[in-house]
N, C-alpha and C. Protein backbone atom coordinates (compact mmCIF):
# COMPACT_ATOMS: atom_id res chain seq x y z
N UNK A 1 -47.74 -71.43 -19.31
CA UNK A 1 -47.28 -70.17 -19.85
C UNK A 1 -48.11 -69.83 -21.09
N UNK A 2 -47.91 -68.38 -21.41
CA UNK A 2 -49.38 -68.14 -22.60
C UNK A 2 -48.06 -68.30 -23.52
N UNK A 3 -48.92 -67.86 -24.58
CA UNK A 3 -47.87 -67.24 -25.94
C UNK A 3 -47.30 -66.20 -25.88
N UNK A 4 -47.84 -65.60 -25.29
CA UNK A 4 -47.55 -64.07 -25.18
C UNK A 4 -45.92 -64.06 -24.17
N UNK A 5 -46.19 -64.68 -23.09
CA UNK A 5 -45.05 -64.91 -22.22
C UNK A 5 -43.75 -65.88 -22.60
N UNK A 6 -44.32 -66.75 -23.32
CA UNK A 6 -42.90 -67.28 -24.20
C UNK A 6 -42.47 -66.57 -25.79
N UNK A 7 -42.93 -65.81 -26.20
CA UNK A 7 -42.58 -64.68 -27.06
C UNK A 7 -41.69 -63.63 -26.28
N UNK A 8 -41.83 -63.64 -25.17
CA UNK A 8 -40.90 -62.09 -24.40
C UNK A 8 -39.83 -63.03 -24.12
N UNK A 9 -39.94 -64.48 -23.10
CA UNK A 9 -39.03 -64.64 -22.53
C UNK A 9 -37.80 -65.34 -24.50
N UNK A 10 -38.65 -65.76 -25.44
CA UNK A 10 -37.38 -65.95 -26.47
C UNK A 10 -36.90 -64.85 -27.17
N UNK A 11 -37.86 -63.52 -27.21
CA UNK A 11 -37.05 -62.57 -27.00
C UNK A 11 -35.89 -62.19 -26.48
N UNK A 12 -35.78 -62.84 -25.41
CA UNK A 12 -35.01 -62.41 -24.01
C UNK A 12 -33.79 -62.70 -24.70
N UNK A 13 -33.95 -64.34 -24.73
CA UNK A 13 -32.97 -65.33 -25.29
C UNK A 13 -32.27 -64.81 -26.51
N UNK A 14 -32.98 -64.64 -27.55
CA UNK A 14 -32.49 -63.71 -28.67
C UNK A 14 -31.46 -62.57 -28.39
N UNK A 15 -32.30 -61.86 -27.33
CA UNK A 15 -31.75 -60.36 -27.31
C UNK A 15 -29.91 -61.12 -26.21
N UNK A 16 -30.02 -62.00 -25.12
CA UNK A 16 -29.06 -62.19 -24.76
C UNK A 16 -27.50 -62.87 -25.42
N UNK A 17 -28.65 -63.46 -26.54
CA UNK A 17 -27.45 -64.44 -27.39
C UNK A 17 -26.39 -63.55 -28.51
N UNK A 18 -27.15 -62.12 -28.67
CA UNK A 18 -26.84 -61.21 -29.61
C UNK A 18 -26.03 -60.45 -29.08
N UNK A 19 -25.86 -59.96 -27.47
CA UNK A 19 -24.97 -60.08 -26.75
C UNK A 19 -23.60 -60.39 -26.38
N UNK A 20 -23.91 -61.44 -25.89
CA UNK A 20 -22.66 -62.10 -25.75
C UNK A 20 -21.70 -62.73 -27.17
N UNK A 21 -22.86 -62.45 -28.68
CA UNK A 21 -21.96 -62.58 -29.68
C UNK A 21 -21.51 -61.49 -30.21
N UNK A 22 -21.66 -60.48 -29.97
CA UNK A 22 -21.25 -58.77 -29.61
C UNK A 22 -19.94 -58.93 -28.82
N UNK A 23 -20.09 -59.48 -27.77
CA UNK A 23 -18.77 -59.41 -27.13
C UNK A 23 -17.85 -60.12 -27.66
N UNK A 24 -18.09 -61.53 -28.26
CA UNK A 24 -17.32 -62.48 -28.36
C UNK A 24 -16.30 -61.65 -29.60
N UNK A 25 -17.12 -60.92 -30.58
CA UNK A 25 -16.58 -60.41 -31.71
C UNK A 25 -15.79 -59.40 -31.63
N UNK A 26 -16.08 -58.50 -30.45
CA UNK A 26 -15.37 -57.36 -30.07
C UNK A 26 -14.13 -57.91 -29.38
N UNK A 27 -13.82 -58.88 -28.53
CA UNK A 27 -12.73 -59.55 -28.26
C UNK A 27 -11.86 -60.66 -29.35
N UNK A 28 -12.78 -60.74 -29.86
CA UNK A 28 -12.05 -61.21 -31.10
C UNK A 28 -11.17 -60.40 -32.10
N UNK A 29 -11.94 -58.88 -32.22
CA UNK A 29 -11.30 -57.67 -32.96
C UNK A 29 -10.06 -57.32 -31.98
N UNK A 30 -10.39 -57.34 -30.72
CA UNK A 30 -8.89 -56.80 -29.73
C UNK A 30 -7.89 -57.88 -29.90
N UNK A 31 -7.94 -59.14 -29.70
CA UNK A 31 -7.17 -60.05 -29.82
C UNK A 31 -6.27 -60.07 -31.04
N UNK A 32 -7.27 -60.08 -32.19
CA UNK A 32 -6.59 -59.59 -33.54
C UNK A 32 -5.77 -58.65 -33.56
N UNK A 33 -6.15 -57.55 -33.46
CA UNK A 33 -4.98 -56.37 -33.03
C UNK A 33 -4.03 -56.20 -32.52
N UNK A 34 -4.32 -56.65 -31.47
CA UNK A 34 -3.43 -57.06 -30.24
C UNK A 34 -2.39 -58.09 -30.91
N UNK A 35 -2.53 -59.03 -31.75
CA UNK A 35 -1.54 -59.95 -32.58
C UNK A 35 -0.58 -59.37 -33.87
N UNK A 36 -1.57 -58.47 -34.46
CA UNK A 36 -1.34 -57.91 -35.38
C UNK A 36 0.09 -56.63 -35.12
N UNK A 37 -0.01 -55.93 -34.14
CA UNK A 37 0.84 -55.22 -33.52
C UNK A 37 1.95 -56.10 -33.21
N UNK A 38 1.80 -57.26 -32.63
CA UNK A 38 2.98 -58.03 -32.30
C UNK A 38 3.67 -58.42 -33.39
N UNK A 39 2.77 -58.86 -34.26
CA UNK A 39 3.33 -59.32 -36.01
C UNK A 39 4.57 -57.57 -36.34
N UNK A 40 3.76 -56.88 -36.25
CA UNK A 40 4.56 -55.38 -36.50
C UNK A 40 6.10 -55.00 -35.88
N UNK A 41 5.69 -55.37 -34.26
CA UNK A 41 6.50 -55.06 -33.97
C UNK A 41 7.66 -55.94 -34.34
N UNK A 42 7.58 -57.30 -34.52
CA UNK A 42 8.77 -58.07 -34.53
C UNK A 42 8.99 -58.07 -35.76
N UNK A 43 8.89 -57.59 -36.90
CA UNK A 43 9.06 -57.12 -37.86
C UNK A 43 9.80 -55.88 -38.20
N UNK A 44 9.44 -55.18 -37.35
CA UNK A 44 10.31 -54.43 -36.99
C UNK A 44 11.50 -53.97 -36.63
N UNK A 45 11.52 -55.43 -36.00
CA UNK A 45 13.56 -55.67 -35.47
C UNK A 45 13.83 -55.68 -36.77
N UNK A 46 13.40 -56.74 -37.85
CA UNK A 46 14.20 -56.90 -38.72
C UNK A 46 14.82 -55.70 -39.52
N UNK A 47 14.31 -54.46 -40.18
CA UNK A 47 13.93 -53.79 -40.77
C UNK A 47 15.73 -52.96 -40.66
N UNK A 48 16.41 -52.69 -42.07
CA UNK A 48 17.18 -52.21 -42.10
C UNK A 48 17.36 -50.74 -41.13
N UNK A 49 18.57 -50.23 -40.64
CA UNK A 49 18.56 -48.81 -39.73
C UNK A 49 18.15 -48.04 -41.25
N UNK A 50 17.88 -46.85 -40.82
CA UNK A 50 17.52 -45.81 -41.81
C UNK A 50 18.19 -45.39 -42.47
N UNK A 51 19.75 -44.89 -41.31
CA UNK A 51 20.82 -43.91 -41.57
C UNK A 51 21.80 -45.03 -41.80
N UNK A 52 22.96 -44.94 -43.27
CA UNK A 52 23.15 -45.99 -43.73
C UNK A 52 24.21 -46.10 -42.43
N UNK A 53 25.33 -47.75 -42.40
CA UNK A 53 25.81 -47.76 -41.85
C UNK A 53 27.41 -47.04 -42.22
N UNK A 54 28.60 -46.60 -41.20
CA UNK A 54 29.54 -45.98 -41.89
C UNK A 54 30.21 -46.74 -42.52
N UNK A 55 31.39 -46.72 -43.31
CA UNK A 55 32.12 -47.37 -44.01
C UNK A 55 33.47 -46.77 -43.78
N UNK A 56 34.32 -48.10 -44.15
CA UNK A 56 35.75 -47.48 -43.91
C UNK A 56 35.98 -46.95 -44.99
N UNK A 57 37.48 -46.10 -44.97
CA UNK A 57 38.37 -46.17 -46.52
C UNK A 57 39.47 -46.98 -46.81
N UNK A 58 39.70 -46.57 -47.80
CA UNK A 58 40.79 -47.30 -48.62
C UNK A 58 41.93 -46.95 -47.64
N UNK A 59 42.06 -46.37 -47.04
CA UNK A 59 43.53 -45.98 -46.24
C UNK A 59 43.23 -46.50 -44.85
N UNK A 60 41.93 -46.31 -44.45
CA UNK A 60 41.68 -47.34 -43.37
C UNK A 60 42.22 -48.35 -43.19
N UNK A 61 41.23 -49.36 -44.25
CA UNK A 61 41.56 -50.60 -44.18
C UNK A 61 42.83 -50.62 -44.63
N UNK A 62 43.66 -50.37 -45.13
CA UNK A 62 45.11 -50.81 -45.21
C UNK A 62 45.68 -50.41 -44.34
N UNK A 63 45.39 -49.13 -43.19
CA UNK A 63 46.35 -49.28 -41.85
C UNK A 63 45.80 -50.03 -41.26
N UNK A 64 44.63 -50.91 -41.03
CA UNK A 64 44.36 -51.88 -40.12
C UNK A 64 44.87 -53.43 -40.96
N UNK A 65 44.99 -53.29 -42.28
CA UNK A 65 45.80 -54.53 -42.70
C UNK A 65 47.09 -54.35 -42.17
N UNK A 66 48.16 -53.14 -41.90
CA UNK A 66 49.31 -53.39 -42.09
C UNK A 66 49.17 -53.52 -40.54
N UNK A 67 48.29 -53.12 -39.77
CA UNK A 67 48.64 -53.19 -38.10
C UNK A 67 48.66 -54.83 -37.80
N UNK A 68 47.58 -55.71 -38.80
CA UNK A 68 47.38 -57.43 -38.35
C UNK A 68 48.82 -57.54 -39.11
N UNK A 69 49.19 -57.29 -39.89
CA UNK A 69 50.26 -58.11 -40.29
C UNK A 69 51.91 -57.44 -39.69
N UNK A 70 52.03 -56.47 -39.46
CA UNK A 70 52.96 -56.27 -38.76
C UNK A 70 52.97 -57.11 -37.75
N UNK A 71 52.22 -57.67 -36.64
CA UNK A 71 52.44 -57.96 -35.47
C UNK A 71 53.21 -59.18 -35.14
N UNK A 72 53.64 -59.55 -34.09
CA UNK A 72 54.50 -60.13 -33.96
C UNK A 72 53.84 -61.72 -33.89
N UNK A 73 54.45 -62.57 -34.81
CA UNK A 73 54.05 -64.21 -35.02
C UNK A 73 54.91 -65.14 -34.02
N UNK A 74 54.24 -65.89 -33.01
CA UNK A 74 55.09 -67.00 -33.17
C UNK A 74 54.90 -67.81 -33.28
N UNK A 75 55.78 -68.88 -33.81
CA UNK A 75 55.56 -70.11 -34.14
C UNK A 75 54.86 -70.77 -33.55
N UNK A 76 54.15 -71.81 -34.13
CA UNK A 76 53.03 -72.78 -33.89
C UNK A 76 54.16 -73.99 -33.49
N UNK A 77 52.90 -74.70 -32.66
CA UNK A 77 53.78 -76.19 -31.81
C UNK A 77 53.83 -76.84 -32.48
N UNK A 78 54.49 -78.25 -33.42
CA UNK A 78 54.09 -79.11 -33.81
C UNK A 78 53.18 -79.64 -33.44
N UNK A 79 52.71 -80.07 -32.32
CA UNK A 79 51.95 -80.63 -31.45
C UNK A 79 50.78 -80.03 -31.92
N UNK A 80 50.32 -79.25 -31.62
CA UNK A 80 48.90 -78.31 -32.66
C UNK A 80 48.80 -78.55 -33.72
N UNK A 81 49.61 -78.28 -34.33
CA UNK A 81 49.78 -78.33 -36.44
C UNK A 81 49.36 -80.14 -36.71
N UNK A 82 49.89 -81.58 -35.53
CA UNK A 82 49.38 -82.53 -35.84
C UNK A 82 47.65 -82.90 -35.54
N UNK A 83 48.05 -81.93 -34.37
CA UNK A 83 46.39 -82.78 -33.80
C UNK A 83 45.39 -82.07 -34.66
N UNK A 84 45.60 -80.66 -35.28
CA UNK A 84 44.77 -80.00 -36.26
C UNK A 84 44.78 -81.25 -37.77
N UNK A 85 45.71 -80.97 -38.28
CA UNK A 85 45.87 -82.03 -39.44
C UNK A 85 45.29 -83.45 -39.41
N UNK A 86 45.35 -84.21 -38.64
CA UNK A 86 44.48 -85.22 -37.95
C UNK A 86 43.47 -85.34 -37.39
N UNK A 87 42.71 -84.39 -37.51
CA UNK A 87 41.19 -84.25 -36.99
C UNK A 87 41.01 -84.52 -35.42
């Protein structure tokens, strides 16, 4: 081979290696992204709602206190009350 012909063909080599590290980088940039979005999105769940949430009132919650405590109780078994107390 002359000089001349191994100058084109490491050309070649050059020009192919510059290539495929072109690609490697451009899939490297999608991949990134592509992660980066995922980072976003699941971040996203976390993220308080916008619109606050509602709240009760003061008259609310005390008709839903007096509705639990009005209701009708009955007595507990002994049998429960020991095996609770006794682990």
């Amino acid at each position: 081979m002359t000089t001349e012909e191994l100058v084109i063909e490491m050309l070649e080599m050059v020009r192919e290696n510059q290539k495929s590290t072109a690609d490697l980088m451009k899939s490297l940039v999608l991949a990134q992204a592509s992660q980066a979005e995922m980072f976003k999105s699941w971040l996203d769940m976390f993220k308080p709602p916008s619109a606050p949430l509602p709240s009760s009132t003061a008259d609310e919650r005390a008709l839903a206190r007096e509705q639990i405590q009005s209701g009708d109780w009955e007595p507990l078994d002994p049998a429960i009350i020991q095996e609770v107390l006794n682990g």
